[in-house]
N, C-alpha and C. Protein backbone atom coordinates (compact mmCIF):
# COMPACT_ATOMS: atom_id res chain seq x y z
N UNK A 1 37.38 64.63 -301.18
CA UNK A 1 36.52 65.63 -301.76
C UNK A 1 35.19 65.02 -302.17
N UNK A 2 34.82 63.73 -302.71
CA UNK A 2 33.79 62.97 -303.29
C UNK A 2 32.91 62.96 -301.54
N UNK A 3 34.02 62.83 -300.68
CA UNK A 3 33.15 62.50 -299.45
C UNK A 3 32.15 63.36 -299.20
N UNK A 4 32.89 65.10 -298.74
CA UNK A 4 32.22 65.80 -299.21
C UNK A 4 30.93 66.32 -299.44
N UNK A 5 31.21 65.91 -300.72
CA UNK A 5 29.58 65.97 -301.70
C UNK A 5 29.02 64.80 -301.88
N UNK A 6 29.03 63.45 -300.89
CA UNK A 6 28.01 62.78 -300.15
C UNK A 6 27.52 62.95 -299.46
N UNK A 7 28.00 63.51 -298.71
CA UNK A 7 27.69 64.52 -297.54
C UNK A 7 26.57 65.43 -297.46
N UNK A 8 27.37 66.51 -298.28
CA UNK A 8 26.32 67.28 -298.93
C UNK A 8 24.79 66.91 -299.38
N UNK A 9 25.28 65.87 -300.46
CA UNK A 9 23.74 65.58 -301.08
C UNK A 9 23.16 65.23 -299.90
N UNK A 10 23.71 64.37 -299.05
CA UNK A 10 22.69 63.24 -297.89
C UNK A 10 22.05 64.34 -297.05
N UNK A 11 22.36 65.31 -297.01
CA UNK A 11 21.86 66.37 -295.99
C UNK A 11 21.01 66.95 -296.40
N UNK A 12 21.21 67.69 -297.78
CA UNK A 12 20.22 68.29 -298.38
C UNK A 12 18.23 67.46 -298.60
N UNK A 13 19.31 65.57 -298.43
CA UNK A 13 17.75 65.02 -299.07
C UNK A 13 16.93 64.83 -297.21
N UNK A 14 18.06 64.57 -296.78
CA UNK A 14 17.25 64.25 -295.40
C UNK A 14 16.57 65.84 -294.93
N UNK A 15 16.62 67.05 -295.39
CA UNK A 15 16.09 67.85 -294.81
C UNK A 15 14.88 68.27 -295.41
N UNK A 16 15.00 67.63 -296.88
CA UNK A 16 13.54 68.20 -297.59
C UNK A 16 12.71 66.75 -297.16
N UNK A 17 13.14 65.60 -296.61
CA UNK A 17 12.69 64.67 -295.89
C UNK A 17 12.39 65.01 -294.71
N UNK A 18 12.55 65.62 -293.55
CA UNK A 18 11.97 66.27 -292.69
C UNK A 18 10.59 67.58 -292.98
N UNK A 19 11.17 68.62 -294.17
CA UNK A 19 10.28 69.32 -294.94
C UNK A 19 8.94 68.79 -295.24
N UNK A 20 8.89 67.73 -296.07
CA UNK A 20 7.59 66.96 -296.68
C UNK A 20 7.01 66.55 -295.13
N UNK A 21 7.98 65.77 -294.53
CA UNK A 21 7.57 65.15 -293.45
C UNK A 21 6.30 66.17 -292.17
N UNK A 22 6.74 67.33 -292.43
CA UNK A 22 6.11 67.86 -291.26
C UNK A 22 5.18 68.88 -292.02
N UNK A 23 4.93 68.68 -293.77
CA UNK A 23 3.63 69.01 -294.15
C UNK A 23 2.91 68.28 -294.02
N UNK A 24 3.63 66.68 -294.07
CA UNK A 24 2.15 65.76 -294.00
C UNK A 24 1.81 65.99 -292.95
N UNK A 25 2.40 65.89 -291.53
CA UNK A 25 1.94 65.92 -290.32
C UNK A 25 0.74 67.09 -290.18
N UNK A 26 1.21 68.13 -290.39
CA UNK A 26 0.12 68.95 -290.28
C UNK A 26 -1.15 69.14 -291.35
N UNK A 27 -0.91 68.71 -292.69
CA UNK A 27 -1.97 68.89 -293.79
C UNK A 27 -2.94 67.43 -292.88
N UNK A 28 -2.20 66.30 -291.96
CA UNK A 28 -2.95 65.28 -291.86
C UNK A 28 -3.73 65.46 -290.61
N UNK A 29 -3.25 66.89 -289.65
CA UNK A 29 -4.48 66.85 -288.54
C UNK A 29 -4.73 67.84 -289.04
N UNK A 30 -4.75 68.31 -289.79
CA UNK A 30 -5.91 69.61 -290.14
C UNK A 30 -7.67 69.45 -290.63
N UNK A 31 -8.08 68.15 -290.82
CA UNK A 31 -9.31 67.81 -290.99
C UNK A 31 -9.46 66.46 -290.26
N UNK A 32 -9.69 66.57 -289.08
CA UNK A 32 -9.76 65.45 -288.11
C UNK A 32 -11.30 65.78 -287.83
N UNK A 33 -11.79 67.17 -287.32
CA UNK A 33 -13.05 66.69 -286.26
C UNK A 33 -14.21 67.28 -287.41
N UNK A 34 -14.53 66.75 -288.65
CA UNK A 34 -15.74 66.90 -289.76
C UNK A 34 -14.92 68.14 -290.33
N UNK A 35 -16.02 68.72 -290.52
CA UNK A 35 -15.13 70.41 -291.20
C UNK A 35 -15.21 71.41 -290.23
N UNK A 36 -14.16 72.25 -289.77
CA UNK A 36 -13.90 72.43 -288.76
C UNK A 36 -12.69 73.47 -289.38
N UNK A 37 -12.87 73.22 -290.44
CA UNK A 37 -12.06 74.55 -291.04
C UNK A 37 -11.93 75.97 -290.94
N UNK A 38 -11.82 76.82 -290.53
CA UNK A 38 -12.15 77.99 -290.84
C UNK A 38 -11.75 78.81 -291.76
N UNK A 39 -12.27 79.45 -292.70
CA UNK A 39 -11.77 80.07 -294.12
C UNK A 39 -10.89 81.55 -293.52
N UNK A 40 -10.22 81.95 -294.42
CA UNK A 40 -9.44 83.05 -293.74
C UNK A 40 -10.78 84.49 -294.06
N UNK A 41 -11.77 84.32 -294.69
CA UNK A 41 -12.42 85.32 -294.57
C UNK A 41 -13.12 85.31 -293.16
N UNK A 42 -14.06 84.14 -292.74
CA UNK A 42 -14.37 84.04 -291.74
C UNK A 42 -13.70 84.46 -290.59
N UNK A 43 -11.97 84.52 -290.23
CA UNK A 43 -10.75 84.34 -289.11
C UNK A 43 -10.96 86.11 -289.26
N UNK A 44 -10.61 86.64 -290.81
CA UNK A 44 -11.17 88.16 -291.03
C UNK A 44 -11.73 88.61 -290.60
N UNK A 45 -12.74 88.51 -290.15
CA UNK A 45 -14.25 89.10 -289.58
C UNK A 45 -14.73 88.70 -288.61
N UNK A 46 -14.28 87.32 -288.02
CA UNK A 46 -14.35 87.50 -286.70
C UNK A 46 -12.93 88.28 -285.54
N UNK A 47 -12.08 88.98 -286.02
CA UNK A 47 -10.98 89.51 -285.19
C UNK A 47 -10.80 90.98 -285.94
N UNK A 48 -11.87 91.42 -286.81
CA UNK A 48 -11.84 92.91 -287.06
C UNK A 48 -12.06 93.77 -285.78
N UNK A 49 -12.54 93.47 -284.74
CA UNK A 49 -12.43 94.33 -283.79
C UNK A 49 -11.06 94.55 -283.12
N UNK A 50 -10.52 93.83 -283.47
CA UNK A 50 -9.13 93.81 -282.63
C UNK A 50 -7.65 93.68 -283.41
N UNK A 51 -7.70 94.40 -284.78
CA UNK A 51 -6.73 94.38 -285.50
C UNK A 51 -5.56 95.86 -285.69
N UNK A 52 -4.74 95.56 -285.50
CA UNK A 52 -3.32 97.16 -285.18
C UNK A 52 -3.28 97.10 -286.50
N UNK A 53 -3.35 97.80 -287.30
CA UNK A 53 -2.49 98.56 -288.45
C UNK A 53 -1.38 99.23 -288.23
N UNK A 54 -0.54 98.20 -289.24
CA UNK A 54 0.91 99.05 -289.06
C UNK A 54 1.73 99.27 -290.33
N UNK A 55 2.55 99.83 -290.67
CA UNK A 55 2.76 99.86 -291.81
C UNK A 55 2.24 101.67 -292.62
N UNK A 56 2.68 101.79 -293.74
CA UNK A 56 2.40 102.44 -294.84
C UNK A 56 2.76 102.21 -295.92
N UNK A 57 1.93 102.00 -296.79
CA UNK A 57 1.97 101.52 -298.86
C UNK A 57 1.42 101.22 -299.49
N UNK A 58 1.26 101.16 -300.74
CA UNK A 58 -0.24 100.90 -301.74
C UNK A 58 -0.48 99.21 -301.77
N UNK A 59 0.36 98.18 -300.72
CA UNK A 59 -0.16 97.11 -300.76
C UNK A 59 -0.50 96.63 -299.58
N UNK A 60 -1.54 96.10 -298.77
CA UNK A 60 -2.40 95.62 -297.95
C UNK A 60 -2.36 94.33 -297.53
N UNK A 61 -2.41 93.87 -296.50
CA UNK A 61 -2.80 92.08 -295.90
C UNK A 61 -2.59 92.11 -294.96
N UNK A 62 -3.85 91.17 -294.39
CA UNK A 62 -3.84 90.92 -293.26
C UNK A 62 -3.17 90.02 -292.70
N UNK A 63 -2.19 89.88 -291.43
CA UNK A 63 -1.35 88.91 -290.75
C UNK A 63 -1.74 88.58 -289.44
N UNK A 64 -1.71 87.42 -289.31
CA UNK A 64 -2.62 86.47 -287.75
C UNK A 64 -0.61 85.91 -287.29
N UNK A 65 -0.90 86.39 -285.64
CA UNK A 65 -0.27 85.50 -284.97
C UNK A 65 -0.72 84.64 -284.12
N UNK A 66 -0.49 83.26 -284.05
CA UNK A 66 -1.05 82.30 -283.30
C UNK A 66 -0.12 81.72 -282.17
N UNK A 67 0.17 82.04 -281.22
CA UNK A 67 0.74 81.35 -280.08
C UNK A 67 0.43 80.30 -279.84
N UNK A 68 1.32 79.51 -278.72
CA UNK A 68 1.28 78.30 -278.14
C UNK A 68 -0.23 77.48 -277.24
N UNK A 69 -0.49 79.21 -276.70
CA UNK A 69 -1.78 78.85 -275.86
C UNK A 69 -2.89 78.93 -276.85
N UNK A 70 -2.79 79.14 -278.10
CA UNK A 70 -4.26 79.68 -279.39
C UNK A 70 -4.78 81.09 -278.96
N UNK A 71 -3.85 81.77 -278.56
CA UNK A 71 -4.25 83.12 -278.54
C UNK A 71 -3.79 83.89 -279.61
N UNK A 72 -4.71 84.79 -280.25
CA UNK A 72 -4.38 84.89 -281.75
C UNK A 72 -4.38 86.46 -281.47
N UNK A 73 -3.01 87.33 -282.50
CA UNK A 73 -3.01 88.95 -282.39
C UNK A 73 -3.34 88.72 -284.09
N UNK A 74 -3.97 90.09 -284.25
CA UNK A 74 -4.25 90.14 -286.00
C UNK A 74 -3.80 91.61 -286.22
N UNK A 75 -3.11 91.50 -287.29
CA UNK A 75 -2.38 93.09 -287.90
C UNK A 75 -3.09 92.79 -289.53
N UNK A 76 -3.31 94.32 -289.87
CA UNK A 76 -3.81 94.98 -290.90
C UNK A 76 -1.65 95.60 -291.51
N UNK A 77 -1.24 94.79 -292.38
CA UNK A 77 -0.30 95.28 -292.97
C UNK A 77 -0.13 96.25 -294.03
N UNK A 78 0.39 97.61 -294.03
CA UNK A 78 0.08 98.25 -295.57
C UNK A 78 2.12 98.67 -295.41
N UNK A 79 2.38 98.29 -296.85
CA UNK A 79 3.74 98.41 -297.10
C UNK A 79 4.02 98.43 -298.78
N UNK A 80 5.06 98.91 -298.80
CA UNK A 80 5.41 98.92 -300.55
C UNK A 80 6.25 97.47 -300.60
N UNK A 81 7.00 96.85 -299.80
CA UNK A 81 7.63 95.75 -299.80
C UNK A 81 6.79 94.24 -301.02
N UNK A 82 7.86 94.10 -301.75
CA UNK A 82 7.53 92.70 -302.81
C UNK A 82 6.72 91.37 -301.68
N UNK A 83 7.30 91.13 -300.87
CA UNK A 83 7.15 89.86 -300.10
C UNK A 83 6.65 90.04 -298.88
N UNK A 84 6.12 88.96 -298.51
CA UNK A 84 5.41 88.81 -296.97
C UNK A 84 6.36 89.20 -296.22
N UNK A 85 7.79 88.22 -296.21
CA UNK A 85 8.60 88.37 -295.47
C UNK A 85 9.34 89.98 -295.27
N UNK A 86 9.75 90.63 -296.30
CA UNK A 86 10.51 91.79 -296.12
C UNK A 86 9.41 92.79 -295.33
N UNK A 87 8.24 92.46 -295.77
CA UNK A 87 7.62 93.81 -294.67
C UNK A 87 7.60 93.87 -293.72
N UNK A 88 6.77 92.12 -293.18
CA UNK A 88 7.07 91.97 -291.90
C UNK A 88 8.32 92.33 -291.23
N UNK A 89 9.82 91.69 -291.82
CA UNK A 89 10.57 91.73 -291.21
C UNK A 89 11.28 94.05 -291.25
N UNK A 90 10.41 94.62 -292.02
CA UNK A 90 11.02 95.63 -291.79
C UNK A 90 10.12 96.31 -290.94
N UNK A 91 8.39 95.67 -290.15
CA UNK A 91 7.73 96.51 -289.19
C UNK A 91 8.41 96.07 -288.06
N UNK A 92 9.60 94.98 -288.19
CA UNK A 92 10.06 93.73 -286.70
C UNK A 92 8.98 92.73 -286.33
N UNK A 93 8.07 92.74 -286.95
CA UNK A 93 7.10 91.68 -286.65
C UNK A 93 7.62 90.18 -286.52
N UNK A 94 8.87 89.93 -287.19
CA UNK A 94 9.90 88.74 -287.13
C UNK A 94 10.94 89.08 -287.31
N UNK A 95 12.02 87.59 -286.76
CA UNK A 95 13.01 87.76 -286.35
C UNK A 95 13.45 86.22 -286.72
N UNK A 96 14.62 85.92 -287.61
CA UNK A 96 14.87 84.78 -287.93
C UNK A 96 16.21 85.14 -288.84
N UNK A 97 16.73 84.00 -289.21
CA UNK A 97 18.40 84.05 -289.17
C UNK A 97 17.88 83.13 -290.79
N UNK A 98 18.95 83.35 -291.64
CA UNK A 98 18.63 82.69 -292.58
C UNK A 98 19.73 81.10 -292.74
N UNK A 99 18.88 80.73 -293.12
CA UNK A 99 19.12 79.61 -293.70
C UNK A 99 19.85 78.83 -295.48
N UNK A 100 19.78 77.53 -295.10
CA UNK A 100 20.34 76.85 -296.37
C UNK A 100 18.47 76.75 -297.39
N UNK A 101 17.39 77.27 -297.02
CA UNK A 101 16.36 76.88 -297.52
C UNK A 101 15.67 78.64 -297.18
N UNK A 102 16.28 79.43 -297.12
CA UNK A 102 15.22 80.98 -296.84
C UNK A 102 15.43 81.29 -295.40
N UNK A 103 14.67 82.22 -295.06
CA UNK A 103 14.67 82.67 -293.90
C UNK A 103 13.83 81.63 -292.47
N UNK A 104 14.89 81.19 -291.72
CA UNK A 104 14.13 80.74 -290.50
C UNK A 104 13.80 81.55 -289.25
N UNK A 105 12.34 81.79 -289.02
CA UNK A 105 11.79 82.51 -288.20
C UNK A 105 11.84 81.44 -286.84
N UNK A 106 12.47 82.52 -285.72
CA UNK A 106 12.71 81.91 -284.78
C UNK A 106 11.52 82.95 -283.50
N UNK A 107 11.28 84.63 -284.25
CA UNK A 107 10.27 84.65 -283.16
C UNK A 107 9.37 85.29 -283.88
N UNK A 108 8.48 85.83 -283.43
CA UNK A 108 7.17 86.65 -284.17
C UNK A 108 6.55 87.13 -283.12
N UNK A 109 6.34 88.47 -283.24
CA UNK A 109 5.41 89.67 -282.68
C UNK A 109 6.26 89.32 -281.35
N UNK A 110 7.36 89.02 -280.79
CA UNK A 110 7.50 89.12 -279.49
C UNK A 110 8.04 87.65 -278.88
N UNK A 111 7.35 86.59 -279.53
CA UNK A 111 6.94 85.25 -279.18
C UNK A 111 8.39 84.65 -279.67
N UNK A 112 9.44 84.51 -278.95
CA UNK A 112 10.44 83.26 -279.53
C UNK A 112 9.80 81.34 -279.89
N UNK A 113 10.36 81.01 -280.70
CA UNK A 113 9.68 79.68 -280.85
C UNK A 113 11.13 79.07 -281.31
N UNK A 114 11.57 78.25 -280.42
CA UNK A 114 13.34 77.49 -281.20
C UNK A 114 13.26 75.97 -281.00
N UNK A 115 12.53 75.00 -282.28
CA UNK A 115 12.86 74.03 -282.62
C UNK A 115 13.94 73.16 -281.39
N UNK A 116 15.07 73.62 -281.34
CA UNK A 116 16.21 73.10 -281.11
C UNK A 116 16.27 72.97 -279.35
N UNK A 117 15.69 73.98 -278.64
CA UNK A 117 15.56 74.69 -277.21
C UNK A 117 13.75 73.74 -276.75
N UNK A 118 12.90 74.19 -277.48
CA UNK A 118 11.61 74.08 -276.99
C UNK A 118 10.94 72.71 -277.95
N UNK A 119 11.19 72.38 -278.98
CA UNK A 119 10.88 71.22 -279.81
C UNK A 119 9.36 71.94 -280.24
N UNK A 120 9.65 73.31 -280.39
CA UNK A 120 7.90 74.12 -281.48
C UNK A 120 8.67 74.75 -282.26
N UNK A 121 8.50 75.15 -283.45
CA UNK A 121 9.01 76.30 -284.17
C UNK A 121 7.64 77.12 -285.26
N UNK A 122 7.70 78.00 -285.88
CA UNK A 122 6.66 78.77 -286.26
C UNK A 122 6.35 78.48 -287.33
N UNK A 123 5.08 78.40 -288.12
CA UNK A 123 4.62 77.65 -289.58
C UNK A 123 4.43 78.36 -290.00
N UNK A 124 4.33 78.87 -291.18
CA UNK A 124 3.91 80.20 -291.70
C UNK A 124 2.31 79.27 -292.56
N UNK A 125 1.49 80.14 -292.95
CA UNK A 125 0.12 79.99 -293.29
C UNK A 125 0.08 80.53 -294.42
N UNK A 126 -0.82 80.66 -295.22
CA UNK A 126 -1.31 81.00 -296.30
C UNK A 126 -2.78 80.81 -296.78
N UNK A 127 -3.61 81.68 -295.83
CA UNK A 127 -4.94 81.41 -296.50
C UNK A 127 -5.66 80.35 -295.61
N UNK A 128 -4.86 80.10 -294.33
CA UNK A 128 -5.34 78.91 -293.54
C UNK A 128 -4.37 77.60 -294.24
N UNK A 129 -4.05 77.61 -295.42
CA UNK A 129 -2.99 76.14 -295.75
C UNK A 129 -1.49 76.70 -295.43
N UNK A 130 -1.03 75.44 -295.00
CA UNK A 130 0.30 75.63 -294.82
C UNK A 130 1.27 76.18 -296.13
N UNK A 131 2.64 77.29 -295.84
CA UNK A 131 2.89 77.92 -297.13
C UNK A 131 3.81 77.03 -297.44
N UNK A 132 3.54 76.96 -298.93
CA UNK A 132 4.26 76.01 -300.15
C UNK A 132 5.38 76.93 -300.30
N UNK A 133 5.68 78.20 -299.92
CA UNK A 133 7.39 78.69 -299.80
C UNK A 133 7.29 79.53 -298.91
N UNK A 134 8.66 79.51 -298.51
CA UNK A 134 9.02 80.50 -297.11
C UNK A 134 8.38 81.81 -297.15
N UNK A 135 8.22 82.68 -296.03
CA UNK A 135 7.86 84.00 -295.80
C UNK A 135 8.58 84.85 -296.27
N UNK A 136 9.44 84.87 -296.95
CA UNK A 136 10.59 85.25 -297.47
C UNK A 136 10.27 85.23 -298.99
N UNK A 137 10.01 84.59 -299.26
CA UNK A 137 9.98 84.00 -300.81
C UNK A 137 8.41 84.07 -300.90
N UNK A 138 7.48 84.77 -300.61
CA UNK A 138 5.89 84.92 -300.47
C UNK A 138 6.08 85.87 -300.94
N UNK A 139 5.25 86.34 -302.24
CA UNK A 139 5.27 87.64 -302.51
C UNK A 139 3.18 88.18 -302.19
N UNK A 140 3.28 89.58 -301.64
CA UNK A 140 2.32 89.66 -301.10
C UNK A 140 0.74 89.67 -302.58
N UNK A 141 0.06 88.91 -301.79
CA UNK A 141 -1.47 89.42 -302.42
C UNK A 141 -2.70 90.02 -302.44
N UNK A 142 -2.93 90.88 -302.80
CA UNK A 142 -4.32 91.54 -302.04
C UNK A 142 -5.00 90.23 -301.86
N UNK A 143 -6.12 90.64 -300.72
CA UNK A 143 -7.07 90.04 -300.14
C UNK A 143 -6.81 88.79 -299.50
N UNK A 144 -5.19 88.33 -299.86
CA UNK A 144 -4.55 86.53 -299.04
C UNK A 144 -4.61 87.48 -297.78
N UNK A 145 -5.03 86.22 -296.47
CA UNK A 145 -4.38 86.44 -295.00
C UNK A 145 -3.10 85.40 -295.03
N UNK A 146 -1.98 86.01 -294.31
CA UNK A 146 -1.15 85.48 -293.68
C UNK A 146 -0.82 85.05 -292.44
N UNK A 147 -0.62 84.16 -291.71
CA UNK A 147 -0.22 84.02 -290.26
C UNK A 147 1.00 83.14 -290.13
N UNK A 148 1.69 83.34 -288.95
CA UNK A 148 2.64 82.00 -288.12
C UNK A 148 1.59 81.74 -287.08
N UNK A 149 1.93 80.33 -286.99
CA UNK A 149 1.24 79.18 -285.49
C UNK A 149 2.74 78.68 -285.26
N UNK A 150 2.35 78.92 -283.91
CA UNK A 150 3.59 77.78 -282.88
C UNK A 150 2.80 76.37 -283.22
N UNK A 151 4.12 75.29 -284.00
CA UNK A 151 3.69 74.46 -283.98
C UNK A 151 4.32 73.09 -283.31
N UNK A 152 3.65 72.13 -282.57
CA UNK A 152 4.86 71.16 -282.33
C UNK A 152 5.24 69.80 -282.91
């Protein structure tokens, strides 16, 4: 039984060790070529011509999908839903199986992405920074953009 819950613990640390691991990776190429950033108001206003509204409710945000090739769809979200995740997942905009850590999104808008099959899986965003908690556990904010990127 002690085995167990060595077990246990060793798993739990090696996965928030993979976790940290693949924020640094990405917080560390995210300012490679000068500033080169783009603010999520800017990503806003340049893809207002081409944004679906879907949804109905007194709360609002905008959601970016980013594919493999950098082809980006942008939705105008309006829903009564607490969290990023429940709205999305009640327009079907995602599709993910839950986990020992929240919900793992395996596709978005259409797009499967499986870690395990393809070695990409989907990042969720926040504002252009990577999210400090799952899509699931995001509760929505006026005026934040949200997106997933296929990442590898």
């Amino acid at each position: 039984m002690n085995m167990k819950r060595m077990k246990k613990a060793l798993s739990c640390i090696l996965c928030m060790v993979l976790i940290v691991a693949m924020a640094l990776v990405t917080t560390g190429c995210s300012g490679s070529a000068g500033n080169s950033k783009v603010t999520a108001e800017e990503t806003t206003a340049s893809s207002t011509a081409e944004v679906t509204v879907l949804g109905e409710g007194s709360k609002q945000f905008q959601f970016g999908v980013v594919d493999l090739e950098k082809n980006e769809t942008w939705f105008e979200i309006h829903t009564d839903e607490e969290t990023v995740g429940a709205a999305l997942l009640k327009l079907e905009l995602i599709i993910g199986e839950e986990g020992p850590y929240g919900l793992y999104v395996k596709e978005v808008n259409g797009i499967s992405a499986d870690y395990d099959k393809d070695k990409v899986y989907w990042a969720f965003y926040v504002n252009d920074d990577y999210g400090a908690t799952g899509v699931d556990m995001t509760e929505i904010e006026e005026g934040t953009v949200y997106s997933f990127r296929i990442a590898k």
